[in-house]
C-alpha atoms as a PDB file:
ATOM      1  CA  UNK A   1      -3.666  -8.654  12.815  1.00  0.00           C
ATOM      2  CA  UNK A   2      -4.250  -8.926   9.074  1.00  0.00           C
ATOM      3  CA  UNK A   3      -4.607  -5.919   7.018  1.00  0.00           C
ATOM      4  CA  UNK A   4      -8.324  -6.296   6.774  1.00  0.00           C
ATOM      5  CA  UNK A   5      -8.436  -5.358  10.177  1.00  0.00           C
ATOM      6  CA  UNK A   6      -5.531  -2.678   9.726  1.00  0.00           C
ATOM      7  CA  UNK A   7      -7.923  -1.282   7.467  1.00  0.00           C
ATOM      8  CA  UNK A   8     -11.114  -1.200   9.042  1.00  0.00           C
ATOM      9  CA  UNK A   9      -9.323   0.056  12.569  1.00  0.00           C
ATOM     10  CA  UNK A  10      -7.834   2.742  10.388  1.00  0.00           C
ATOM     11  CA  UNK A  11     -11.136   3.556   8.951  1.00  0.00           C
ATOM     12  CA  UNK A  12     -13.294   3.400  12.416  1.00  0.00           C
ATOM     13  CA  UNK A  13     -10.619   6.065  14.099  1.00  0.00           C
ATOM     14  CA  UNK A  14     -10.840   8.010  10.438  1.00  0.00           C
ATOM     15  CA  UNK A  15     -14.209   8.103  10.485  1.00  0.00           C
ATOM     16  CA  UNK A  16     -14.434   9.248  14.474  1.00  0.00           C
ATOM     17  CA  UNK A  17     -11.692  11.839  14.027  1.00  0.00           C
ATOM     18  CA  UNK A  18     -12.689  13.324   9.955  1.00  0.00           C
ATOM     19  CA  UNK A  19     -15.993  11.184   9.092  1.00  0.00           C
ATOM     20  CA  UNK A  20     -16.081  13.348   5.826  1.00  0.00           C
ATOM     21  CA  UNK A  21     -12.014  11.943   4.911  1.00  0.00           C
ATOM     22  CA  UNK A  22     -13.012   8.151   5.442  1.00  0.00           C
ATOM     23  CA  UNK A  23     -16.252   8.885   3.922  1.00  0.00           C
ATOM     24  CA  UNK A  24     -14.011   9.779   0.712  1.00  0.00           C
ATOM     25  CA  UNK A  25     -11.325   7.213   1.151  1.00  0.00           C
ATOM     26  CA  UNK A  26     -14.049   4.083   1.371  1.00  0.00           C
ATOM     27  CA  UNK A  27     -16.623   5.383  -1.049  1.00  0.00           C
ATOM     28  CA  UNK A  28     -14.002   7.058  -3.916  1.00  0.00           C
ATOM     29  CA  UNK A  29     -10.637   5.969  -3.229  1.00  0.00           C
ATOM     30  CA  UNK A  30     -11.544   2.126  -2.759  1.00  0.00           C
ATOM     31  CA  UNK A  31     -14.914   2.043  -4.146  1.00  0.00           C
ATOM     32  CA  UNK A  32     -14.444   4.025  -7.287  1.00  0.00           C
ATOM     33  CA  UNK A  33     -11.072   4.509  -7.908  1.00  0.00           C
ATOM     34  CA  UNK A  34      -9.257   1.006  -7.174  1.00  0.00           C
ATOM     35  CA  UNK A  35     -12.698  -0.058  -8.923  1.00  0.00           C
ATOM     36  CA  UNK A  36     -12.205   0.866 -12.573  1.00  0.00           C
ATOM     37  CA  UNK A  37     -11.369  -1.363 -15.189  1.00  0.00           C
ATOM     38  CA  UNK A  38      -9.030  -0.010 -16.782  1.00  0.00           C
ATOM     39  CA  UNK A  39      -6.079  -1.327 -14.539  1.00  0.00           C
ATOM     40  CA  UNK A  40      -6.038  -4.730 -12.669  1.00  0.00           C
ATOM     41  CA  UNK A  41      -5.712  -4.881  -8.980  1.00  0.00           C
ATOM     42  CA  UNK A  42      -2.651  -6.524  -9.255  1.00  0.00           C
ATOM     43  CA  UNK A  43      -1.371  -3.174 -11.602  1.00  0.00           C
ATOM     44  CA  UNK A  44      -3.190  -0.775  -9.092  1.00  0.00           C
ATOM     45  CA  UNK A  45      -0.941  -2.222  -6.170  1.00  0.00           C
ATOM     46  CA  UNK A  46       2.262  -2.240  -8.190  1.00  0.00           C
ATOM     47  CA  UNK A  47       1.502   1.492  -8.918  1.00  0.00           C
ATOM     48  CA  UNK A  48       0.908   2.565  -5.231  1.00  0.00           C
ATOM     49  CA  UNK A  49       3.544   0.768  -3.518  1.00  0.00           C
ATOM     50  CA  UNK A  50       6.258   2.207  -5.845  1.00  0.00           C
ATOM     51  CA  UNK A  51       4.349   5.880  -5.556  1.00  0.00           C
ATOM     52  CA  UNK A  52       4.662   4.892  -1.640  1.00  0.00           C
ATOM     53  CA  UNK A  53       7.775   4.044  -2.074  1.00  0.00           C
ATOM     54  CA  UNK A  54       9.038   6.609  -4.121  1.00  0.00           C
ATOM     55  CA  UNK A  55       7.120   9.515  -2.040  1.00  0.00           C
ATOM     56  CA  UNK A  56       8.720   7.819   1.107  1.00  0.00           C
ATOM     57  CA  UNK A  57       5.281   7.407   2.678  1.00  0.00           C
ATOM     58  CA  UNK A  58       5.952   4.300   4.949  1.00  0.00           C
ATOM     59  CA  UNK A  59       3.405   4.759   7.150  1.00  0.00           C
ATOM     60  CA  UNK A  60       0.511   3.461   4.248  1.00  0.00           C
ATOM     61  CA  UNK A  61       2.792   0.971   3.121  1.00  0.00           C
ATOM     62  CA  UNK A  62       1.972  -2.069   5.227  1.00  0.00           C
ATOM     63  CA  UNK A  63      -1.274  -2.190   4.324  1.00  0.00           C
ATOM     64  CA  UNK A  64      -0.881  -2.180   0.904  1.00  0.00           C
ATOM     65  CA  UNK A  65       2.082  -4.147   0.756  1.00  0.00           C
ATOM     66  CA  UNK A  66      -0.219  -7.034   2.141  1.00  0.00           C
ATOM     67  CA  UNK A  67      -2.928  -5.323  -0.297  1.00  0.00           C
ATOM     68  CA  UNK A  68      -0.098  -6.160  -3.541  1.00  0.00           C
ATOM     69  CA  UNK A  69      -0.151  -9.631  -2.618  1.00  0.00           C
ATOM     70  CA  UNK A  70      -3.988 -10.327  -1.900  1.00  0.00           C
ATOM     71  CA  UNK A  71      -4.076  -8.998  -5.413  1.00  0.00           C
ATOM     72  CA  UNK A  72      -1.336 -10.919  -7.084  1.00  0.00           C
ATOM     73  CA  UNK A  73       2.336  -9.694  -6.456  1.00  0.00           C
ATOM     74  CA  UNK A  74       4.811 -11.979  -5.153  1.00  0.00           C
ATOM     75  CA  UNK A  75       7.055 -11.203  -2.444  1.00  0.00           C
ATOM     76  CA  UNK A  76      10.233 -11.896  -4.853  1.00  0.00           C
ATOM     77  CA  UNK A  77       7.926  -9.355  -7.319  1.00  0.00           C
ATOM     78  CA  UNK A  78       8.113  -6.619  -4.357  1.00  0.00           C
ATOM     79  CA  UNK A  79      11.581  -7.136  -3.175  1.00  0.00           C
ATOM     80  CA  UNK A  80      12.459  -6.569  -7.111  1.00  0.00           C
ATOM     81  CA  UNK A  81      10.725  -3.414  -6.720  1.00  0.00           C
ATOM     82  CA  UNK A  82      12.468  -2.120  -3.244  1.00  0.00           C
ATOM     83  CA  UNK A  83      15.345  -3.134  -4.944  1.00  0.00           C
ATOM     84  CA  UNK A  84      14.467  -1.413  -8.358  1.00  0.00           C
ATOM     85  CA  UNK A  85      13.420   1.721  -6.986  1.00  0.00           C
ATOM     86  CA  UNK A  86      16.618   2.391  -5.062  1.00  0.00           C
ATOM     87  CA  UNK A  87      18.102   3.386  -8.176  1.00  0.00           C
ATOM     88  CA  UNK A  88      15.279   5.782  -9.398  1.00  0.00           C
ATOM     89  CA  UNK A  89      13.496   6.904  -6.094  1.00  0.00           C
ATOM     90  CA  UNK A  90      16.318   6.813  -3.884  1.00  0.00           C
ATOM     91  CA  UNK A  91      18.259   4.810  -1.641  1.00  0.00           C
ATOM     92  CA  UNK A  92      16.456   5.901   1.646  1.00  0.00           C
ATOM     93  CA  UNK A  93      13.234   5.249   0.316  1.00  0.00           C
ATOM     94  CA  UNK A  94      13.925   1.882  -0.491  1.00  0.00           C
ATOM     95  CA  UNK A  95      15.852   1.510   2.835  1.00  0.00           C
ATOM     96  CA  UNK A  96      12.777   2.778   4.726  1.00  0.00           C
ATOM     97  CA  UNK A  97      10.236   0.736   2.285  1.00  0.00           C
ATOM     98  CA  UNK A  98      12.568  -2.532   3.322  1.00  0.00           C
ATOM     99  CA  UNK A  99      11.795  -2.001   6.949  1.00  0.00           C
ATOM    100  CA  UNK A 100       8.206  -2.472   6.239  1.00  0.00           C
ATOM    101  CA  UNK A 101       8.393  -5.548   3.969  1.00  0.00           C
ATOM    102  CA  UNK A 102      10.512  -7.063   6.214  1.00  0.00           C
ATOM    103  CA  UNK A 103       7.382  -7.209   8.558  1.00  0.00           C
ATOM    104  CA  UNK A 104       5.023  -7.706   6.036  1.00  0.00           C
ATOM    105  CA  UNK A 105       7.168 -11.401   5.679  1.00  0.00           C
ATOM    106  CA  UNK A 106       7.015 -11.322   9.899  1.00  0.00           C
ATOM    107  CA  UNK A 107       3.697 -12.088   9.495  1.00  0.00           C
END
């Protein structure tokens, strides 16, 4: 399953479950917000994975580790990042985060 369908499966039960939420996400979040021009997508993704990261919200970060590199960041890019981030968001949360990019390179 890519993470276009991830996505759009997470969308459908958002929008059966909170239509206003997935409303929101599609229309502001990725239609507005990831939108602008005054970061890149490639910048955008680097941003949220390491907020992800950092936050410890795993569950979101399979999608948009596979989002990071649609838009331009290498694998050896993220793993500098789990690796970076260990030292500033924590050791868990790059522990955790490494779980997910290991199947994000599964794939």
């Amino acid at each position: 399953m890519d993470s276009n369908t991830s996505q759009t499966l997470t969308l459908d039960a958002m929008a059966r479950l909170t239509p206003k939420f997935a409303e929101v996400t599609e229309q502001v979040l990725f239609g507005d917000i990831w939108q602008r021009p005054g970061l890149s997508p490639r910048d955008r993704s680097l941003i949220t994975v390491a907020a992800l990261i950092a936050l410890n919200r795993s569950e979101q970060l399979p999608f948009h580790l596979s989002l990071a590199v649609k838009n331009g960041v290498t694998q050896a890019g993220l793993s500098e990042m789990i690796t970076h981030l260990a030292f500033y968001a924590g050791w868990p949360a790059a522990a955790s985060a490494l779980t997910r990019f290991a199947s994000l390179n599964d794939q």
